[in-house]
Protein backbone atom coordinates (compact mmCIF):
# COMPACT_ATOMS: atom_id res chain seq x y z
CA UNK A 1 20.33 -32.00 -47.24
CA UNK A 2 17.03 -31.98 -47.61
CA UNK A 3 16.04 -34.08 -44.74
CA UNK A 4 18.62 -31.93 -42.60
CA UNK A 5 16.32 -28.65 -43.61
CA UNK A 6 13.55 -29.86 -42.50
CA UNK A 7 14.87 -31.18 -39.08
CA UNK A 8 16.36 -27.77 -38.39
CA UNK A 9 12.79 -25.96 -39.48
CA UNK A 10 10.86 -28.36 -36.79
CA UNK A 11 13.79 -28.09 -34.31
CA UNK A 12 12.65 -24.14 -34.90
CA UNK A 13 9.18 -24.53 -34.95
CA UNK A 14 9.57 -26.52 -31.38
CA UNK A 15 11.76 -24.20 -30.03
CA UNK A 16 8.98 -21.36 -30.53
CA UNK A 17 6.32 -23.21 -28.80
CA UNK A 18 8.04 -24.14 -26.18
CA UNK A 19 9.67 -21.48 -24.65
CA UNK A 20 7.54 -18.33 -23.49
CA UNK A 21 9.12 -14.76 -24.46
CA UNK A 22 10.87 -13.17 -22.09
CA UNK A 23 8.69 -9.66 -22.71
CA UNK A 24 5.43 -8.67 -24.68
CA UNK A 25 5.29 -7.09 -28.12
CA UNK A 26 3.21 -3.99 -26.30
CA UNK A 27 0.14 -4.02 -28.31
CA UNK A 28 -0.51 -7.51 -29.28
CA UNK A 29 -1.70 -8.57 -25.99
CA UNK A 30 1.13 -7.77 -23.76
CA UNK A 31 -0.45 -9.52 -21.45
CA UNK A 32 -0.51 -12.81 -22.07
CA UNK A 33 3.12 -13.28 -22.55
CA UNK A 34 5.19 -13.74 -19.39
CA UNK A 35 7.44 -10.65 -18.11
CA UNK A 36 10.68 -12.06 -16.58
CA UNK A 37 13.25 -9.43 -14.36
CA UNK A 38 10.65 -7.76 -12.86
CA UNK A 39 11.76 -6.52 -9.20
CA UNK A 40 9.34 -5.30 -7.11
CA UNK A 41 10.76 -2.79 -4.62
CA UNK A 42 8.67 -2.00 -1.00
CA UNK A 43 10.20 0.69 0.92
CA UNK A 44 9.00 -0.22 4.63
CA UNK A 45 9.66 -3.17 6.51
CA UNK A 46 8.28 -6.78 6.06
CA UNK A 47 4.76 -7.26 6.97
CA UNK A 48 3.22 -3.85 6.66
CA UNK A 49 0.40 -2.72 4.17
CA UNK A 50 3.28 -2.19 0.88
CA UNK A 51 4.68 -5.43 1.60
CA UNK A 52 1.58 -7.43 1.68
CA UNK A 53 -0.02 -6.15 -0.95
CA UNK A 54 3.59 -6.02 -3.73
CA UNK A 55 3.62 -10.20 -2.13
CA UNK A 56 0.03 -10.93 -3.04
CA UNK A 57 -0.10 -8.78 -6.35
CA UNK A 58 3.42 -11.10 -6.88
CA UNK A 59 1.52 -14.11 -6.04
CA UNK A 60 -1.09 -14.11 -8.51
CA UNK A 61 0.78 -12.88 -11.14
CA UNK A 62 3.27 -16.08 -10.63
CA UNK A 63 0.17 -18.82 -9.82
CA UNK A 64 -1.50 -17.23 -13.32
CA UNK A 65 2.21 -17.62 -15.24
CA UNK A 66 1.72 -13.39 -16.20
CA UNK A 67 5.54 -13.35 -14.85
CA UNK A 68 8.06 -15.29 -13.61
CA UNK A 69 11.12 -15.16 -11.08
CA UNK A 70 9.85 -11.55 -9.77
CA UNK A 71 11.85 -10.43 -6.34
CA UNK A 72 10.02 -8.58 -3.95
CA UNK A 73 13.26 -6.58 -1.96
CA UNK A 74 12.67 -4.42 1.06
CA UNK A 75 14.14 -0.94 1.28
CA UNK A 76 12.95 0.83 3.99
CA UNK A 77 13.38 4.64 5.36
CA UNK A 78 12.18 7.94 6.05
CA UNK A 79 8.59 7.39 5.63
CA UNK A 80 9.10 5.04 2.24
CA UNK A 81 11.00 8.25 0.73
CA UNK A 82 14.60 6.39 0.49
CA UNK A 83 12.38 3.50 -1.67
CA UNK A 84 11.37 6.24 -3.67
CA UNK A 85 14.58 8.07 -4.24
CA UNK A 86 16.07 4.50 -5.69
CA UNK A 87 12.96 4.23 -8.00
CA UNK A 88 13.79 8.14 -9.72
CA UNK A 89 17.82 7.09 -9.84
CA UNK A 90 16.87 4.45 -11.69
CA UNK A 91 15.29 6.08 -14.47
CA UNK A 92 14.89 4.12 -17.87
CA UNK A 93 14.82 0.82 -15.91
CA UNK A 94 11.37 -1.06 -16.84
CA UNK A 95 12.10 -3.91 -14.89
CA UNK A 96 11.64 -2.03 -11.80
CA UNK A 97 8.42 -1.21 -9.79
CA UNK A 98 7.40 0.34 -6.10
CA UNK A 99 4.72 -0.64 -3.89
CA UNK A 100 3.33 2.57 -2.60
CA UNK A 101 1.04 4.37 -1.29
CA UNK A 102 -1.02 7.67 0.31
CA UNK A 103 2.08 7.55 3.20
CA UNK A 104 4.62 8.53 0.55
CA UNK A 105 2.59 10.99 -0.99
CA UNK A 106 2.71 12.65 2.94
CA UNK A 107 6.05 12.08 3.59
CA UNK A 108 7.64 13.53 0.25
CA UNK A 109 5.96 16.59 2.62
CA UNK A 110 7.69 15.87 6.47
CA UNK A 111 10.44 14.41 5.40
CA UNK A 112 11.51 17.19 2.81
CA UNK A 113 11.91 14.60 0.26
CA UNK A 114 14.36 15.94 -3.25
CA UNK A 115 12.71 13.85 -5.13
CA UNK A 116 8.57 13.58 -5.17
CA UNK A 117 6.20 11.01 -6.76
CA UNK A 118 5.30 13.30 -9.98
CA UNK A 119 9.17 12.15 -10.91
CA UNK A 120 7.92 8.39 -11.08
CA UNK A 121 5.76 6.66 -13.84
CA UNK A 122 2.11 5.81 -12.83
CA UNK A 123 1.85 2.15 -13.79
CA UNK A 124 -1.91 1.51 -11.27
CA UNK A 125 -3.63 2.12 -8.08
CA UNK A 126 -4.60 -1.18 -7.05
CA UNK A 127 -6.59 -0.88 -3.40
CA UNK A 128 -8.41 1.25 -1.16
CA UNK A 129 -8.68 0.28 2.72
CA UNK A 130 -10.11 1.52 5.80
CA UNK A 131 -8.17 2.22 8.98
CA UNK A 132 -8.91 0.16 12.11
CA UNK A 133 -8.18 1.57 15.94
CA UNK A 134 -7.09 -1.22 17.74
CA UNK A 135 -5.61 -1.72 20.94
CA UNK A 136 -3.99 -5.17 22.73
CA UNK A 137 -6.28 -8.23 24.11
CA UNK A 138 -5.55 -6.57 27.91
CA UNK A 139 -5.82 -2.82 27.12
CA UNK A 140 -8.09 -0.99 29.78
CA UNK A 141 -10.12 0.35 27.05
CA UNK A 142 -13.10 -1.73 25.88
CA UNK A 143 -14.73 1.01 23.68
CA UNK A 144 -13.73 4.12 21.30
CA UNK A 145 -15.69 6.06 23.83
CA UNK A 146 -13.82 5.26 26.44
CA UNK A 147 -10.43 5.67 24.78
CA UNK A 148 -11.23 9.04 23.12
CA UNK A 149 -12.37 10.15 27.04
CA UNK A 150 -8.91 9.12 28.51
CA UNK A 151 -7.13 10.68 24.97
CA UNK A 152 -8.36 13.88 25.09
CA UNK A 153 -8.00 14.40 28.92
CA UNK A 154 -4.51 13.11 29.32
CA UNK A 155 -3.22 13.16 25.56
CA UNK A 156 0.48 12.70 26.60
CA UNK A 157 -0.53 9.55 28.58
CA UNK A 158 -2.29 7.96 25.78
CA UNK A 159 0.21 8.04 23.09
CA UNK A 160 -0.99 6.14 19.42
CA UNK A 161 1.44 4.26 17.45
CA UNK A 162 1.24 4.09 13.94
CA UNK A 163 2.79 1.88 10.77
CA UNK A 164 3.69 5.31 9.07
CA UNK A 165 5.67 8.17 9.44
CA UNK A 166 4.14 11.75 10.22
CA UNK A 167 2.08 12.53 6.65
CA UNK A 168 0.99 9.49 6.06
CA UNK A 169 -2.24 7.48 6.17
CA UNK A 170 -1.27 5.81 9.64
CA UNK A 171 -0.68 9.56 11.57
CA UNK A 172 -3.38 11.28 9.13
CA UNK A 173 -6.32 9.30 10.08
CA UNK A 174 -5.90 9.88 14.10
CA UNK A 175 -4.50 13.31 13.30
CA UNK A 176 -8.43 14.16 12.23
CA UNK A 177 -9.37 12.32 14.57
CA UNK A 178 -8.40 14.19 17.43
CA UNK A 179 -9.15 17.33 15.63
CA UNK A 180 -13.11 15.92 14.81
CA UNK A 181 -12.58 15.50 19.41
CA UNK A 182 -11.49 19.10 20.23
CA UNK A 183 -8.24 17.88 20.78
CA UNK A 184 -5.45 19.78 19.17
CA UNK A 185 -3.41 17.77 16.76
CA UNK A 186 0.35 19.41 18.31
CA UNK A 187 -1.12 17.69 21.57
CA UNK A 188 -1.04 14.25 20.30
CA UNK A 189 1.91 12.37 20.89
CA UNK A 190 2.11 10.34 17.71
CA UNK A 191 4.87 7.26 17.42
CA UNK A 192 5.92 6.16 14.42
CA UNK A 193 7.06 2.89 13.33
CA UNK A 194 8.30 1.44 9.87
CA UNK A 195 5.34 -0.34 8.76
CA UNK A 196 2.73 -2.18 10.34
CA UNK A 197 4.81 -4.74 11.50
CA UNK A 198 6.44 -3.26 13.88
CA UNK A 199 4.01 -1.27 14.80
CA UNK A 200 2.26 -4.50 15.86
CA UNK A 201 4.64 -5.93 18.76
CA UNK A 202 4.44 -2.48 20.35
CA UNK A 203 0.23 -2.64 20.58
CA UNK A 204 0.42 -6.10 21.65
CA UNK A 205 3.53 -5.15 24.35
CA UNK A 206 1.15 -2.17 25.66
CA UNK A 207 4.11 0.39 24.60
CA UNK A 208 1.59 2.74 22.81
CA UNK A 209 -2.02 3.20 24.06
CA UNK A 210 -3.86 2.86 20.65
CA UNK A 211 -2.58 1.50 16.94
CA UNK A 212 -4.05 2.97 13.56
CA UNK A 213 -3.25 1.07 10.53
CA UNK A 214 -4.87 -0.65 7.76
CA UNK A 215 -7.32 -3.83 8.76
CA UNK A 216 -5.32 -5.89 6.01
CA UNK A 217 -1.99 -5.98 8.35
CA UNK A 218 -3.93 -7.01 11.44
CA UNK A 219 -7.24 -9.40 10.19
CA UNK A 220 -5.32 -12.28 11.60
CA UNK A 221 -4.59 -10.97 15.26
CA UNK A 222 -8.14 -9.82 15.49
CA UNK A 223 -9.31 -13.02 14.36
CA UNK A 224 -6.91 -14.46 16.52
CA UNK A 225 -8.38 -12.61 19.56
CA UNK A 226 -4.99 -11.13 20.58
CA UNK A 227 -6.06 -7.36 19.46
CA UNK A 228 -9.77 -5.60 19.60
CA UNK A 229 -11.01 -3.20 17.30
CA UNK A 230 -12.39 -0.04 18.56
CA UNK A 231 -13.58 1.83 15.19
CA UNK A 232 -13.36 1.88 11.89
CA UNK A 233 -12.26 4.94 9.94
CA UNK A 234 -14.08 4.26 6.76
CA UNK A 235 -17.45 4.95 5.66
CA UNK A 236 -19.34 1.62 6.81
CA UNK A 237 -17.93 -1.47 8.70
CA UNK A 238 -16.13 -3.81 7.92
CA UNK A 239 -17.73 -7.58 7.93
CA UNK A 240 -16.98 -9.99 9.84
CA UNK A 241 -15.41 -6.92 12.87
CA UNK A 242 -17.75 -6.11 15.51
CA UNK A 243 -16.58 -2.28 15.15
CA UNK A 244 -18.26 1.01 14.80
CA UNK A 245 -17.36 3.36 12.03
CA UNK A 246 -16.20 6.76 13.56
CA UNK A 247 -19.00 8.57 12.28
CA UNK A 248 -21.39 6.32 13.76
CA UNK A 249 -19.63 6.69 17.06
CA UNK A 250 -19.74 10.57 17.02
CA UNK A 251 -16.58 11.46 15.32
CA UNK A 252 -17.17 13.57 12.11
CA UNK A 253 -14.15 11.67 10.58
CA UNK A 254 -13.93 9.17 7.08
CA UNK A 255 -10.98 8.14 6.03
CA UNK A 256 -9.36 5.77 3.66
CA UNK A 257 -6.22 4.79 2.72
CA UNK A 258 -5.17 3.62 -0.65
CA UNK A 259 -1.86 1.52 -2.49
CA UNK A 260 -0.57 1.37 -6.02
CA UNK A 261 2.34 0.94 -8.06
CA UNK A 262 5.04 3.16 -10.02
CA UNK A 263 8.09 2.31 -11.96
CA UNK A 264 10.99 4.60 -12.70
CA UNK A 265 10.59 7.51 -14.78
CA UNK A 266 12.14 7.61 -18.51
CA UNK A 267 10.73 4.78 -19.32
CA UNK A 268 10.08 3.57 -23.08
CA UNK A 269 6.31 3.97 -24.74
CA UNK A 270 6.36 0.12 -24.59
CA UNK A 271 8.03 -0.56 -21.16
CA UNK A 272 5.52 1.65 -19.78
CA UNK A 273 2.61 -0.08 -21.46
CA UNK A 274 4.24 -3.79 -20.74
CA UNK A 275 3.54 -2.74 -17.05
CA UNK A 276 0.22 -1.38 -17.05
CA UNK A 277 -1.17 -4.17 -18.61
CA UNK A 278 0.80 -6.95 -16.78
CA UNK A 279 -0.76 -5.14 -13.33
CA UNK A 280 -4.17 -4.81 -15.67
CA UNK A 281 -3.78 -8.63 -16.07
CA UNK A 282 -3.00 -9.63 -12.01
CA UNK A 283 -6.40 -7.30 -11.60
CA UNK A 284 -8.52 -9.88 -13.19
CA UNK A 285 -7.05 -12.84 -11.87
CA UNK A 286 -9.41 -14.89 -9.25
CA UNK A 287 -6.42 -14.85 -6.77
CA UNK A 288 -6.45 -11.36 -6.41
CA UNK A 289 -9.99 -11.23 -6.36
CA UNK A 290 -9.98 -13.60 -3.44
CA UNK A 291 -6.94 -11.37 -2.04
CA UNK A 292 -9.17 -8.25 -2.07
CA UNK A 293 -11.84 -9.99 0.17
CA UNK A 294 -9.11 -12.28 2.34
CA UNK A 295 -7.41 -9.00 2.95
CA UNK A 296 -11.02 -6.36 3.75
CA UNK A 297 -9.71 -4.05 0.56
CA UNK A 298 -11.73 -2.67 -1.66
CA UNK A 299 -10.90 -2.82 -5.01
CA UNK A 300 -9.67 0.51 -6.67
CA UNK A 301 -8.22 -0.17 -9.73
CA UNK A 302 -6.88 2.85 -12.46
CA UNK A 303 -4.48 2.17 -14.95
CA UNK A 304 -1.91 4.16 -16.09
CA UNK A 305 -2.83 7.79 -16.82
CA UNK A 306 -5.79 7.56 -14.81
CA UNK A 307 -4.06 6.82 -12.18
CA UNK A 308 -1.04 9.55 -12.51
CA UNK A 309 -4.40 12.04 -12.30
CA UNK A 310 -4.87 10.72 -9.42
CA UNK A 311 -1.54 11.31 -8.03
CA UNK A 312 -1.76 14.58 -8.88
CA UNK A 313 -4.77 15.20 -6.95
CA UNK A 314 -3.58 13.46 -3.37
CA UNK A 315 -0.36 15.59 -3.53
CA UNK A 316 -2.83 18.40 -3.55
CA UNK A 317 -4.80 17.03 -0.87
CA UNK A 318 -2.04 16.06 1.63
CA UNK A 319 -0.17 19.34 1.02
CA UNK A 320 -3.30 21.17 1.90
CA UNK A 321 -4.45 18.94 5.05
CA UNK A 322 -0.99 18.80 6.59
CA UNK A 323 -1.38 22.44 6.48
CA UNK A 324 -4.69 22.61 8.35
CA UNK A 325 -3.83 20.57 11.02
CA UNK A 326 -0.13 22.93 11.31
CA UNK A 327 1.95 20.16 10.14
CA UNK A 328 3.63 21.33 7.43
């Protein structure tokens, strides 16, 4: 009996050490211990700015065993506002998590949205980007110069594409620009397309004059040769892109765009933590570190309630510039 005892206590012992918890404890290094379930949902289309960055954040999370069997699912419409209405239905669910970013913050706005982000749980902002202008390899327009001349005399011949829908980062950013030109912002003829993705076959096919989106979506087509940069929206340039910024091409205009993550809302004081700290933990891995400077973003990191302040803030922001340029 007694040698039965002990084989069932080591059987025990083994059984401890070798298979990793399914969750954390919360606050004795959450962490560390791998998070199994999670699903990552990214409400545009495959291959725009959400979907690359939920991937890569996935990625390194996976390669640095922080979590383990996470889906990345695509649910796109209206602007990333259907993504978001799944995230608030679910509410109490902390095995669920959104790629988002400043475009659904603008599109809770134009697309009357019922639900808004303040409904959600901040779990972290993760990036900040710059905007590129870019147009195909045989576009007639080999400077910003050049295409802001031929925009703002013939707007509704030049039309600009973009991977978001009116409110977001993708319409915002040429939406000043035009205004920063003289050229009035109901004048522009603005096409949107579900994510950068798409919005890429219709630069490349010549179907839309000019594409602004994020220089994370496009860095291998540039590189590639097949499309040129024209400007960068950002404060300074971006290395390794033989681009001006905006400003330093005469257009009063900086802009960035930004991404993060938020789970459902109701969720438990240790669900919500398990989360922050499991993004807290991909932050510091050297895969995402490499991601940040693979990708051009610059690395904006705010947990939690620092983040949620920050959310607060934007949906100020938009609300207010969609209403100085008369859309909203």
């Amino acid at each position: 009996m007694r040698l039965r005892s002990a084989l069932a206590s080591a059987a025990a012992v083994l059984l401890v050490l070798l298979v990793p918890p399914l969750i954390s404890s919360g606050s004795d290094g959450a962490a560390s211990a791998q998070l199994r379930g999670l699903r990552m949902l990214v409400p545009n289309s495959p291959g725009g700015g959400y979907d690359i960055t939920a991937r890569t954040a996935v990625k390194a999370m996976e390669d640095n065993d922080l979590a383990g069997g996470v889906e990345v699912f695509n649910l796109p419409g209206a602007g990333g506002t259907v993504g978001l209405g799944r995230v608030v239905n679910e509410a109490g669910n902390g095995k669920l998590a959104m790629s988002m970013g400043l475009g659904v913050v603008g599109s809770v706005y134009t697309n009357h949205s019922p639900v808004s982000l303040q409904d959600t749980t901040p779990i972290a902002k993760l990036v900040e980007e710059p905007e590129v202008v870019v147009v195909g390899k045989d576009s007639p327009y080999r400077s910003l110069d050049q295409l802001l001349a031929a925009w703002k005399e013939r707007p509704g011949e030049v039309p600009v594409g973009g991977g978001s829908s009116p409110g977001g980062p993708d319409h915002l950013a040429p939406m000043l620009m035009a205004k920063a030109i003289g050229l009035p912002p109901t004048e522009v003829s603005y096409v949107p397309f579900d994510g950068g993705g798409e919005l890429l076959a219709s630069v490349l096919g010549g179907k839309v004059a000019f594409g602004v989106s994020g220089i994370g979506e496009y860095r291998d087509q540039i590189e590639a040769g097949e499309l040129r940069v024209l400007g960068v929206t950002g404060a300074k340039r971006i290395p390794g892109v033989d681009a001006p910024t905006l400003t330093e091409a005469g257009v009063d205009v900086q802009f960035t765009n930004w991404r993060g993550v938020v789970a459902p809302p109701g969720l438990s004081e240790e669900e919500r933590t398990r989360l922050i700290e499991l993004f807290t933990a991909m932050h510091d891995t050297p895969e995402w570190r490499e991601a940040l400077v693979r990708n051009g973003w610059d690395d904006a990191f705010q947990p939690g309630p620092e983040f949620g302040e920050f959310l607060r803030q934007e949906n100020d922001r938009v609300a207010s510039v969609l209403e100085e340029l008369g859309l909203a």
